[in-house]
C-alpha atoms as a PDB file:
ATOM      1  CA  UNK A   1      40.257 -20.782  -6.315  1.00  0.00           C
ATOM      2  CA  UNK A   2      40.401 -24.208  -5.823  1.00  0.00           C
ATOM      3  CA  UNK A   3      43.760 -26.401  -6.078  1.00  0.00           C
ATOM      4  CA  UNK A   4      41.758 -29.538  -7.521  1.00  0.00           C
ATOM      5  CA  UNK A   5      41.115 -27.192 -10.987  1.00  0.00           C
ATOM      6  CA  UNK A   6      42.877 -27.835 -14.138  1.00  0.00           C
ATOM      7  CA  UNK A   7      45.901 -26.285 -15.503  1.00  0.00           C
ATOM      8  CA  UNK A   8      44.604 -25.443 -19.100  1.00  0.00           C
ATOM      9  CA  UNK A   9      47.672 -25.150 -22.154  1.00  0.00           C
ATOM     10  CA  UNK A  10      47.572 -24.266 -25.542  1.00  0.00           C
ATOM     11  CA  UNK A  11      50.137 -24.406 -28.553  1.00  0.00           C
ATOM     12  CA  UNK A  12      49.288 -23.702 -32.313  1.00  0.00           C
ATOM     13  CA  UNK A  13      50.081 -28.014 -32.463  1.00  0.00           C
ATOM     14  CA  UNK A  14      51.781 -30.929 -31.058  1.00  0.00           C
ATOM     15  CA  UNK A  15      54.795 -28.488 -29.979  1.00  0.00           C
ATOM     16  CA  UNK A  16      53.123 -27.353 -26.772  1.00  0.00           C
ATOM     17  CA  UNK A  17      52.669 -31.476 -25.847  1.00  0.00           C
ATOM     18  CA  UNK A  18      56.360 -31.537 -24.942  1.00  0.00           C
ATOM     19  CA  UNK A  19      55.943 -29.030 -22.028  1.00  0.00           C
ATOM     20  CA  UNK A  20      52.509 -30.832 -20.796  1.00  0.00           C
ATOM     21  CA  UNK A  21      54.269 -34.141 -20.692  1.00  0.00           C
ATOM     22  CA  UNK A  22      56.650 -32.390 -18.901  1.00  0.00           C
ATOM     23  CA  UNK A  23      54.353 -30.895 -16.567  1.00  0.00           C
ATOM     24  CA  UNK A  24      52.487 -34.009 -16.053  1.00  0.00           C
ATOM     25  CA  UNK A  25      56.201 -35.604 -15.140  1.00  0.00           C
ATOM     26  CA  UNK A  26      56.761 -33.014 -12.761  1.00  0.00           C
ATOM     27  CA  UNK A  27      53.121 -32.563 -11.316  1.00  0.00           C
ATOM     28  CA  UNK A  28      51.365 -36.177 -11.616  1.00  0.00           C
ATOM     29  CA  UNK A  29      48.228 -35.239  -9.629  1.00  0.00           C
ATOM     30  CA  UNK A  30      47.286 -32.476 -12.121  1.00  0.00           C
ATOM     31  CA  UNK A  31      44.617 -32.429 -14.790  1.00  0.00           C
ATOM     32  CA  UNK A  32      45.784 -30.396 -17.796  1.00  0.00           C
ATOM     33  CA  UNK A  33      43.476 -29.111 -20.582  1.00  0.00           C
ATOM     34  CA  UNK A  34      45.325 -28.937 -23.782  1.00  0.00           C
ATOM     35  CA  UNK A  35      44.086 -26.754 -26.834  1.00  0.00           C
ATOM     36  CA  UNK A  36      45.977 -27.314 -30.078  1.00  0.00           C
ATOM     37  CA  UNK A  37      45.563 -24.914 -32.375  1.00  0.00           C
ATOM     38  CA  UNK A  38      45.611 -27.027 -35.571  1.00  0.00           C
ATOM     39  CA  UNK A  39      43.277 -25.029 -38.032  1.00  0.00           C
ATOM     40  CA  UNK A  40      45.963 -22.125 -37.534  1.00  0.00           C
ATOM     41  CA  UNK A  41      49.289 -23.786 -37.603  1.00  0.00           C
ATOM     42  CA  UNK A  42      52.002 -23.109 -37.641  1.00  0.00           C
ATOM     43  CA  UNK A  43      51.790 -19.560 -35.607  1.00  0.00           C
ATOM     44  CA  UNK A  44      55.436 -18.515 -36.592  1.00  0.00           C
ATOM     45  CA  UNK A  45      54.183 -17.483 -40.065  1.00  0.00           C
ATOM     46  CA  UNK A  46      51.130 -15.317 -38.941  1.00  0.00           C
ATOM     47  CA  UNK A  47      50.798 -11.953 -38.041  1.00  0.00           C
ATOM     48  CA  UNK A  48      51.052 -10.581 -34.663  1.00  0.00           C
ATOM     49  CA  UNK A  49      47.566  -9.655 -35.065  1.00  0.00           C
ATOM     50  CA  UNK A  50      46.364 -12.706 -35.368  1.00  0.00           C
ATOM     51  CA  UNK A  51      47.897 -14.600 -33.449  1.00  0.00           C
ATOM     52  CA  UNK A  52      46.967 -12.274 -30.100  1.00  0.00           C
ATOM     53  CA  UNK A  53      43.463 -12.570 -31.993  1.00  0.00           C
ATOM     54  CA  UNK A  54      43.983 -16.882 -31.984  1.00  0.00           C
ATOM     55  CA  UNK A  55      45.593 -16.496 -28.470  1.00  0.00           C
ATOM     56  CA  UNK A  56      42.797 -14.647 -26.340  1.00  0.00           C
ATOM     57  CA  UNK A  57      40.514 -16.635 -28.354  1.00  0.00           C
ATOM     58  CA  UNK A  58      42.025 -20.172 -26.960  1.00  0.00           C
ATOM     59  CA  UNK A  59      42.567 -18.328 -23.537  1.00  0.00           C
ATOM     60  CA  UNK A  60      38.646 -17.253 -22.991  1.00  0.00           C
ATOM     61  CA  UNK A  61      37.582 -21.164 -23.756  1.00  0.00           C
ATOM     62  CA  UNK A  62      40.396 -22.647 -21.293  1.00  0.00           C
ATOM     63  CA  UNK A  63      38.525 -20.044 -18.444  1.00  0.00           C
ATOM     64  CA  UNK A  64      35.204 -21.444 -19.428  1.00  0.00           C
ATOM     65  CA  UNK A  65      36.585 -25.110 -18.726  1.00  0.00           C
ATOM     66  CA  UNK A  66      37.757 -23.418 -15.199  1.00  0.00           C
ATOM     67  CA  UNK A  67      41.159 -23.714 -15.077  1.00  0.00           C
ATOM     68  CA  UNK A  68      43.568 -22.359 -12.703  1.00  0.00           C
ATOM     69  CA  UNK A  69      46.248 -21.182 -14.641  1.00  0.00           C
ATOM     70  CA  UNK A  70      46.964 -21.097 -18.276  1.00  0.00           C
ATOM     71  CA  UNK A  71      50.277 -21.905 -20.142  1.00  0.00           C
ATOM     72  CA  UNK A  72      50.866 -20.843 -23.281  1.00  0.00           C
ATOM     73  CA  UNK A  73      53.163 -23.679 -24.559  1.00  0.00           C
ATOM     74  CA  UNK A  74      54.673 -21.856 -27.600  1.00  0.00           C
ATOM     75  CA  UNK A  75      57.239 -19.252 -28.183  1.00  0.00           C
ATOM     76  CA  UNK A  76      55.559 -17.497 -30.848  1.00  0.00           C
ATOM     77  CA  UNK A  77      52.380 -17.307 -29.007  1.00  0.00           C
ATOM     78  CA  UNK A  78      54.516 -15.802 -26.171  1.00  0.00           C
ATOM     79  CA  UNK A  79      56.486 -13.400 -27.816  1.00  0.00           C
ATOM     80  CA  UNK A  80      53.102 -11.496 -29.266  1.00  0.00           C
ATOM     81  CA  UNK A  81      50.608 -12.813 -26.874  1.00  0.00           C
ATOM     82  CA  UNK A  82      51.597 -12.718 -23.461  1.00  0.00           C
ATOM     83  CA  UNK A  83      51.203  -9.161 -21.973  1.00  0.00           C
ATOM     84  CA  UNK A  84      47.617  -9.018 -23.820  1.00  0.00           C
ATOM     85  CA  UNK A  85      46.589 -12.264 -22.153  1.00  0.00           C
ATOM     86  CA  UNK A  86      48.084 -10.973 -18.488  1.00  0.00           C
ATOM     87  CA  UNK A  87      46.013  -7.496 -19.369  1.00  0.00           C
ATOM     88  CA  UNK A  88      42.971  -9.141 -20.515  1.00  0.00           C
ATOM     89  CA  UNK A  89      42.649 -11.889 -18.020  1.00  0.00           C
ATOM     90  CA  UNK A  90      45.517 -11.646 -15.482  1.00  0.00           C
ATOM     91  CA  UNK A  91      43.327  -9.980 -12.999  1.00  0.00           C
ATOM     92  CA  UNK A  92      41.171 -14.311 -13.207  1.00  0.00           C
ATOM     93  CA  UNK A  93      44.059 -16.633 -13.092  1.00  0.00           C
ATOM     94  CA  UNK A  94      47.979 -16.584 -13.452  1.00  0.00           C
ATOM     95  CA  UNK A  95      49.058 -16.310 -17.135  1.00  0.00           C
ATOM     96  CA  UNK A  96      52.965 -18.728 -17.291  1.00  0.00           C
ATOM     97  CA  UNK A  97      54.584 -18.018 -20.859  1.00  0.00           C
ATOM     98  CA  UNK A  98      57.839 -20.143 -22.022  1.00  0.00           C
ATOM     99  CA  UNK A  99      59.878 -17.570 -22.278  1.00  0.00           C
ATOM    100  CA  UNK A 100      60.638 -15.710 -19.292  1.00  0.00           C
ATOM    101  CA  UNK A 101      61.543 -19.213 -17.318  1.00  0.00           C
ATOM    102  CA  UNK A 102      64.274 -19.971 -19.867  1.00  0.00           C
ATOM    103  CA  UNK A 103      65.878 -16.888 -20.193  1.00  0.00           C
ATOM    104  CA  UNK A 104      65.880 -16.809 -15.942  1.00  0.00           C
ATOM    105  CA  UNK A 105      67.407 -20.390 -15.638  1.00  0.00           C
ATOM    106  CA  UNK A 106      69.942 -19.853 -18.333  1.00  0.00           C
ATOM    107  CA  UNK A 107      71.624 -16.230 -16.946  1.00  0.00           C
ATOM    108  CA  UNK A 108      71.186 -17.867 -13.512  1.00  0.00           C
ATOM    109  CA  UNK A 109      73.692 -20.483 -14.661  1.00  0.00           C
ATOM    110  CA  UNK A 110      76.260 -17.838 -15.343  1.00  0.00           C
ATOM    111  CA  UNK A 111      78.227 -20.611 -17.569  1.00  0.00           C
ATOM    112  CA  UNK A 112      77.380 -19.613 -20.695  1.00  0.00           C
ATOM    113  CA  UNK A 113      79.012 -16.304 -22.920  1.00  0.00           C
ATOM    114  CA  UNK A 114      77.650 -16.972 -26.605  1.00  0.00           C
ATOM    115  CA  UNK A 115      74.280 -18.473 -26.616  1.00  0.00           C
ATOM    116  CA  UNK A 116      72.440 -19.439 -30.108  1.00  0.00           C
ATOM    117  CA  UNK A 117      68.634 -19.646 -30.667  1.00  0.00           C
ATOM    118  CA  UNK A 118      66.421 -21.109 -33.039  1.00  0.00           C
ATOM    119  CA  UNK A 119      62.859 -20.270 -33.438  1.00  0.00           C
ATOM    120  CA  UNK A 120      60.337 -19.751 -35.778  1.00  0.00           C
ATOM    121  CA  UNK A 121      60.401 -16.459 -38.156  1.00  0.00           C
ATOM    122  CA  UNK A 122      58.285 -14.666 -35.786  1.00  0.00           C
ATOM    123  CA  UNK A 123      60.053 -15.356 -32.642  1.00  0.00           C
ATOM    124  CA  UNK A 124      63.054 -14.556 -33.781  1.00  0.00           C
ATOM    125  CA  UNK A 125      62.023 -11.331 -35.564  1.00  0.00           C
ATOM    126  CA  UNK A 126      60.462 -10.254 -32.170  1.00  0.00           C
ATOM    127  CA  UNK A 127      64.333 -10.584 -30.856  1.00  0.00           C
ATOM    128  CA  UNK A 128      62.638 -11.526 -27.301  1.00  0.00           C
ATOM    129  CA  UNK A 129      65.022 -13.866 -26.249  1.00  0.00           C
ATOM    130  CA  UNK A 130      68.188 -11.557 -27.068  1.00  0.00           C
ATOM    131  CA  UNK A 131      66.568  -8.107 -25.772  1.00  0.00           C
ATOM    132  CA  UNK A 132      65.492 -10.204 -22.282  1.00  0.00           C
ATOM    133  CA  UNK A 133      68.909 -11.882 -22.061  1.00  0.00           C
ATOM    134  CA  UNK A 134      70.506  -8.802 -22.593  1.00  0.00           C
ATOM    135  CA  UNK A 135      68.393  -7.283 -19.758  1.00  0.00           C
ATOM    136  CA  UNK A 136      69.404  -9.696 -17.461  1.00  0.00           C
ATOM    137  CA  UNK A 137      72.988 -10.324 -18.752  1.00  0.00           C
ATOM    138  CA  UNK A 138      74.231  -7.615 -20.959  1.00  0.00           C
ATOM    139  CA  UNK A 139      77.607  -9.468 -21.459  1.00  0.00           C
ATOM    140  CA  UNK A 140      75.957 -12.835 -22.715  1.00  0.00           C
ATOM    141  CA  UNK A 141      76.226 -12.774 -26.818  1.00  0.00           C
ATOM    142  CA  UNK A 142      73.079 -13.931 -28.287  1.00  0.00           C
ATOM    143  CA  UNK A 143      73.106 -15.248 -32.254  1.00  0.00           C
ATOM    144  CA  UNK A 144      69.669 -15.850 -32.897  1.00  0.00           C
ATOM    145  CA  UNK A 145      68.785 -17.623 -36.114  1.00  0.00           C
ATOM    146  CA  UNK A 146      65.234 -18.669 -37.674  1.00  0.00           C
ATOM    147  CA  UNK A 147      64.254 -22.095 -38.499  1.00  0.00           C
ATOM    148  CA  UNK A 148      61.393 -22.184 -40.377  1.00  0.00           C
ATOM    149  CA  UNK A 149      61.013 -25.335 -41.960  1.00  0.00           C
ATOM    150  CA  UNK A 150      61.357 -27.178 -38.493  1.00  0.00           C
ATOM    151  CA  UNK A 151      57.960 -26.863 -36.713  1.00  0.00           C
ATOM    152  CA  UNK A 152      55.980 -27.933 -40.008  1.00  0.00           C
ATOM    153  CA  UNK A 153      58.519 -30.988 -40.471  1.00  0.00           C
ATOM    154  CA  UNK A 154      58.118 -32.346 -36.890  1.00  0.00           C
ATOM    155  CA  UNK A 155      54.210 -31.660 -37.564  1.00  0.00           C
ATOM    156  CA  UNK A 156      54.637 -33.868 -40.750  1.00  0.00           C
ATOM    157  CA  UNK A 157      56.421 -36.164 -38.631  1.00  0.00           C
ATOM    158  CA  UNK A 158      59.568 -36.117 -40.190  1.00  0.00           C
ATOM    159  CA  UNK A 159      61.656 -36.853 -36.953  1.00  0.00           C
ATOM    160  CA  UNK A 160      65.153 -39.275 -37.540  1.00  0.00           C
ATOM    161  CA  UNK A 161      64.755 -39.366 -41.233  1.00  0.00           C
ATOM    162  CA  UNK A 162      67.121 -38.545 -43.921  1.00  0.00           C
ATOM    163  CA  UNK A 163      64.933 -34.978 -44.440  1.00  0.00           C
ATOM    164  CA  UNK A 164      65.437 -34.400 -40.841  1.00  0.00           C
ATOM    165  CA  UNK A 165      68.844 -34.539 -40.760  1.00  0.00           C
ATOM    166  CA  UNK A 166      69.271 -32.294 -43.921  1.00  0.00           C
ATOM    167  CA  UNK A 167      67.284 -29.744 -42.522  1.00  0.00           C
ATOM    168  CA  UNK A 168      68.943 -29.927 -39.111  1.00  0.00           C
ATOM    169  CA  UNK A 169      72.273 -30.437 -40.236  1.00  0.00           C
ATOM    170  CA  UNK A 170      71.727 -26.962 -42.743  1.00  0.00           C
ATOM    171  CA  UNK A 171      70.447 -24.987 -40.487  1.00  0.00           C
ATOM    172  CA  UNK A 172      72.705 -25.498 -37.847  1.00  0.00           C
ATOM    173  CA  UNK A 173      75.696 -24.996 -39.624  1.00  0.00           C
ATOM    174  CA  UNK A 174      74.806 -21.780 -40.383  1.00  0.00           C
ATOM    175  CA  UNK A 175      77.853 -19.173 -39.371  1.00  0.00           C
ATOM    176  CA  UNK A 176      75.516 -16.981 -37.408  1.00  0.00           C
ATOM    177  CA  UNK A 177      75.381 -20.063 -34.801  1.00  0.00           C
ATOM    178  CA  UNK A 178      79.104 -20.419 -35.178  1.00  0.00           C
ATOM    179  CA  UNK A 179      81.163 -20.857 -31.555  1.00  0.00           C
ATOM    180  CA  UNK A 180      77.854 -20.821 -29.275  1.00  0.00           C
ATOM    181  CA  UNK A 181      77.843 -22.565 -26.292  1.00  0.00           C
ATOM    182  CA  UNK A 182      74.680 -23.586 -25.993  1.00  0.00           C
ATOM    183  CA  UNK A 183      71.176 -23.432 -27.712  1.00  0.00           C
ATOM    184  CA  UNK A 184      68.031 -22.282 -26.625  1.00  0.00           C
ATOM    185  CA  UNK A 185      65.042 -24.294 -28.832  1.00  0.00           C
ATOM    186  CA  UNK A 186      62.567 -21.189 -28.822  1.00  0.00           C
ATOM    187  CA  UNK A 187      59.905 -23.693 -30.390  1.00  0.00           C
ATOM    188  CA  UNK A 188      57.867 -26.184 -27.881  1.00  0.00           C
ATOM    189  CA  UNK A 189      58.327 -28.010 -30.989  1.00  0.00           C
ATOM    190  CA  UNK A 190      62.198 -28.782 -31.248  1.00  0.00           C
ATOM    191  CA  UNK A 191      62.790 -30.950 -28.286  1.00  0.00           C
ATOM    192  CA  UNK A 192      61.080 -33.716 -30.594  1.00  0.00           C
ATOM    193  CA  UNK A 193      64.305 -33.295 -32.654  1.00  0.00           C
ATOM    194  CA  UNK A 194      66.607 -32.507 -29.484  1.00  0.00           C
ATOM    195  CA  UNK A 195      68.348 -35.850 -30.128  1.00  0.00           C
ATOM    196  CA  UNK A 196      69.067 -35.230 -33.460  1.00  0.00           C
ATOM    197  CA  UNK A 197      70.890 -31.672 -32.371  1.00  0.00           C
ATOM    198  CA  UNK A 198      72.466 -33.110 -30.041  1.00  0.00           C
ATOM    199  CA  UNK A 199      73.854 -35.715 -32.735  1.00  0.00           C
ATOM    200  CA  UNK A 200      75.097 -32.948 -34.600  1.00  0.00           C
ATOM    201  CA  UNK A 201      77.044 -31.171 -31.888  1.00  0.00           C
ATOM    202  CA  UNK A 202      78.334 -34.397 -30.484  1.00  0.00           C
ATOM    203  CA  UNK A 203      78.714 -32.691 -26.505  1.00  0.00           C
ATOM    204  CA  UNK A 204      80.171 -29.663 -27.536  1.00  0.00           C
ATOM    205  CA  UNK A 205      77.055 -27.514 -26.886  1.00  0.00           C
ATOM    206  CA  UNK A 206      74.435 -27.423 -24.009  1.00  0.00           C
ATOM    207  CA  UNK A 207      71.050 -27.906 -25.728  1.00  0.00           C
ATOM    208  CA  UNK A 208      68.779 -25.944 -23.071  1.00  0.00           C
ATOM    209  CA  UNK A 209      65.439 -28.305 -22.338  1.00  0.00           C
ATOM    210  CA  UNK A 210      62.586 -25.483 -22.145  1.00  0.00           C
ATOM    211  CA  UNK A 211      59.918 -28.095 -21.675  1.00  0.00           C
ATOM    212  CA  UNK A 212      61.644 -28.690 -18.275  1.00  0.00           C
ATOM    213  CA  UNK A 213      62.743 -25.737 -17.214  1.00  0.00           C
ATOM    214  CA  UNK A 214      58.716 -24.438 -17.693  1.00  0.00           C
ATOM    215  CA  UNK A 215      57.339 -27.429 -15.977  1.00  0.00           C
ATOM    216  CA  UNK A 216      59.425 -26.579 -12.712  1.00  0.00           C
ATOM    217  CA  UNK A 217      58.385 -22.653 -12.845  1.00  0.00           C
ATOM    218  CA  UNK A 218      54.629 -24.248 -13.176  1.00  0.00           C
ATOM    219  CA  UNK A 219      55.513 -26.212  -9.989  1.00  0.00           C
ATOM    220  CA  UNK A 220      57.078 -23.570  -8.182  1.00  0.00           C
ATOM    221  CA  UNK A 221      54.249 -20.604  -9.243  1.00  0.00           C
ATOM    222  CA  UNK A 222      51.429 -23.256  -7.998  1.00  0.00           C
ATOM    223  CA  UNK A 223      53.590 -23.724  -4.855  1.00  0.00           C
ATOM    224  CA  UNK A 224      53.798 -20.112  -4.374  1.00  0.00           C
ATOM    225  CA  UNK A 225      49.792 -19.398  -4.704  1.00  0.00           C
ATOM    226  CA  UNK A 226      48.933 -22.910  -2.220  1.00  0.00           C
ATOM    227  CA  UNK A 227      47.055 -24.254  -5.612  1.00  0.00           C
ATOM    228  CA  UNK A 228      49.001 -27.785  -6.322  1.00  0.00           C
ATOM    229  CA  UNK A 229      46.465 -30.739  -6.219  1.00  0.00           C
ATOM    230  CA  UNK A 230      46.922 -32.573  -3.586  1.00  0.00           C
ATOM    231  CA  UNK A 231      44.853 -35.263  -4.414  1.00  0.00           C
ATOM    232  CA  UNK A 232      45.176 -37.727  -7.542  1.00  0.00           C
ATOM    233  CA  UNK A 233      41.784 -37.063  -9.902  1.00  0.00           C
ATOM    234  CA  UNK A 234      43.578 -36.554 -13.170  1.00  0.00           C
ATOM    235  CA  UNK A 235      41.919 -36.793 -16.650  1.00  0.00           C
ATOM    236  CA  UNK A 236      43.637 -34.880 -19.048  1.00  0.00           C
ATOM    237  CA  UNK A 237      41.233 -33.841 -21.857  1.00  0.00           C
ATOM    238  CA  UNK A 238      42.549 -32.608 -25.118  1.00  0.00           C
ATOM    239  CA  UNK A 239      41.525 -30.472 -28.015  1.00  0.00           C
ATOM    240  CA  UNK A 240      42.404 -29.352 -31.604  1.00  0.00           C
ATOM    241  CA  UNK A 241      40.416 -26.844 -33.622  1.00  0.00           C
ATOM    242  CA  UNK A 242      40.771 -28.695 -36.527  1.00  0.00           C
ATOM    243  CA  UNK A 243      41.171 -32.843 -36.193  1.00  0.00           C
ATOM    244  CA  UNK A 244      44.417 -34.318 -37.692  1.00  0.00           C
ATOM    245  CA  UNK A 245      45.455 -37.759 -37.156  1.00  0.00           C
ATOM    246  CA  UNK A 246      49.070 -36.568 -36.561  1.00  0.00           C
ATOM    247  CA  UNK A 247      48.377 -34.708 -33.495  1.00  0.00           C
ATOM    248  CA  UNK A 248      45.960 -37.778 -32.271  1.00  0.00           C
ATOM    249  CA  UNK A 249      48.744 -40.139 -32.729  1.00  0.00           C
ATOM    250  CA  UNK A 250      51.545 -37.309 -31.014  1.00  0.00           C
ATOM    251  CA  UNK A 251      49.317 -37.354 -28.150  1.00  0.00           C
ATOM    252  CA  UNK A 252      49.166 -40.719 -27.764  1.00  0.00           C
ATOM    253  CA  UNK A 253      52.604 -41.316 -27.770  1.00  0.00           C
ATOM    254  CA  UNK A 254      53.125 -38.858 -24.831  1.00  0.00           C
ATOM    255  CA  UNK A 255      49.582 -39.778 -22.713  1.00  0.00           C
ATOM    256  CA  UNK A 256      49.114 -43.462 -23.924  1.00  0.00           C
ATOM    257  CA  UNK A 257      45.923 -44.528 -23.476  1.00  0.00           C
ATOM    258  CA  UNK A 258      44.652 -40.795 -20.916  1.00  0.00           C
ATOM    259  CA  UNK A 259      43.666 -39.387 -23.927  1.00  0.00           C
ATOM    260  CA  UNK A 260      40.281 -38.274 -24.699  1.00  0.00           C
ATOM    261  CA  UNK A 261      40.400 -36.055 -28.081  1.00  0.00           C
ATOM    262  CA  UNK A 262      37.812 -33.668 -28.704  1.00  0.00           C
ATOM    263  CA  UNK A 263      37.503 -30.957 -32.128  1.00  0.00           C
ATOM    264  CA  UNK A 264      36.408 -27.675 -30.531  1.00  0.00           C
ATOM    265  CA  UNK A 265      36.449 -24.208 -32.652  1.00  0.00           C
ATOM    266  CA  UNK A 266      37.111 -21.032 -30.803  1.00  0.00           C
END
């Protein structure tokens, strides 16, 4: 396999964006292939069915535009998705899901006791992060909670508003999140509202950056397998099953002017 392919990345929106951008950061020489999801989203309200159905879907196109390793850049898609995509086309490329890095970085700290996670519905009903913490860590407390409303308000582009804040602000005080000391956003989408959580917790909790801690497990799996690009022929190329202005103008505000937006049904 050749290290000049692309790294192809998919999300049910504009969530997955934050963990390209941070892969891009981290890895400028790489192309990246992003597939957003949009005639499906958001994936936390679907059915595990469907969203392995969505997932392999997405999965089988990003192999057809020859990438070299596919990320799925959403928590949801992980929690349901992952070992199908690793049994169905592990065996063609390396399959990186958001999860797993997280949950690594964070025991590996061994700083933190009580540890609170938001999500969507799904992700937290699949109790992923607590049963893999638990694995690693069985004395680490996880209080997992599910935010619902916050992946379709960041879609809306609600971000710093007065609805924001109210939705934030009521979810977080929520006593099931009560004494945590830090936060793991299960959603590719939250770190678009990280400053806002961080606002409300004024220092007193770690919020845990997933977009970053995925990018450097991309950098280090590449690494591992000799397949990092070497040589600077980047152009990202990004598509949506279903066009929305939203996502053109969240791309742009990440990639500036590299994007190149294309409506593709899978």
């Amino acid at each position: 396999m050749s290290s000049s392919l692309p790294i192809g990345i998919f999300d049910s929106g504009i969530g997955g964006l934050t963990v390209a951008a941070a892969i891009s950061k981290i890895l400028p020489n790489e192309q990246l292939i992003y597939f957003g999801d949009t005639a499906h989203l958001p994936y936390g309200d679907k059915s595990p069915e469907a969203i392995k159905d969505y997932s392999i879907k997405i999965a089988r196109f990003l192999i057809s535009q020859d990438c070299k390793m596919i990320v799925i850049a959403c928590n949801t898609a992980s929690s349901h998705a992952y070992f199908l995509l690793k049994e169905e086309i592990g065996n063609l490329l390396p399959v990186i899901n958001v999860i797993d890095p997280v949950v690594a970085s964070l025991v590996s700290k061994k700083k933190y006791r009580n540890v609170g996670v938001i999500g969507t519905r799904s992700t937290i009903q699949s109790d992923i992060y607590a049963s893999k913490i638990a694995l690693s860590d069985p004395s680490i407390e996880v209080r997992s909670l599910a935010t619902p409303l916050l992946a379709p308000m960041i879609e809306e582009g609600f971000i710093n508003s007065n609805i924001s804040f109210t939705i934030i602000n009521s979810y977080l005080s929520s006593p099931k999140l009560k004494n945590i000391d830090s936060l793991v956003l299960a959603c590719t989408h939250y770190p678009l509202i990280k400053t806002e959580i961080e606002q409300y917790y004024q220092g007193n909790v770690d919020i845990i950056n997933t977009a970053e801690i995925v990018a450097d497990h991309v950098n280090d799996k590449l690494t591992a397998l000799h397949l990092l690009n070497t040589s600077k022929t980047r152009q990202h190329r990004f598509y949506v099953s279903d066009y929305t202005k939203s996502f053109e103008e969240s791309t742009r505000y990440f990639f500036g002017k590299e994007i190149h937006l294309k409506q593709q049904d899978v």
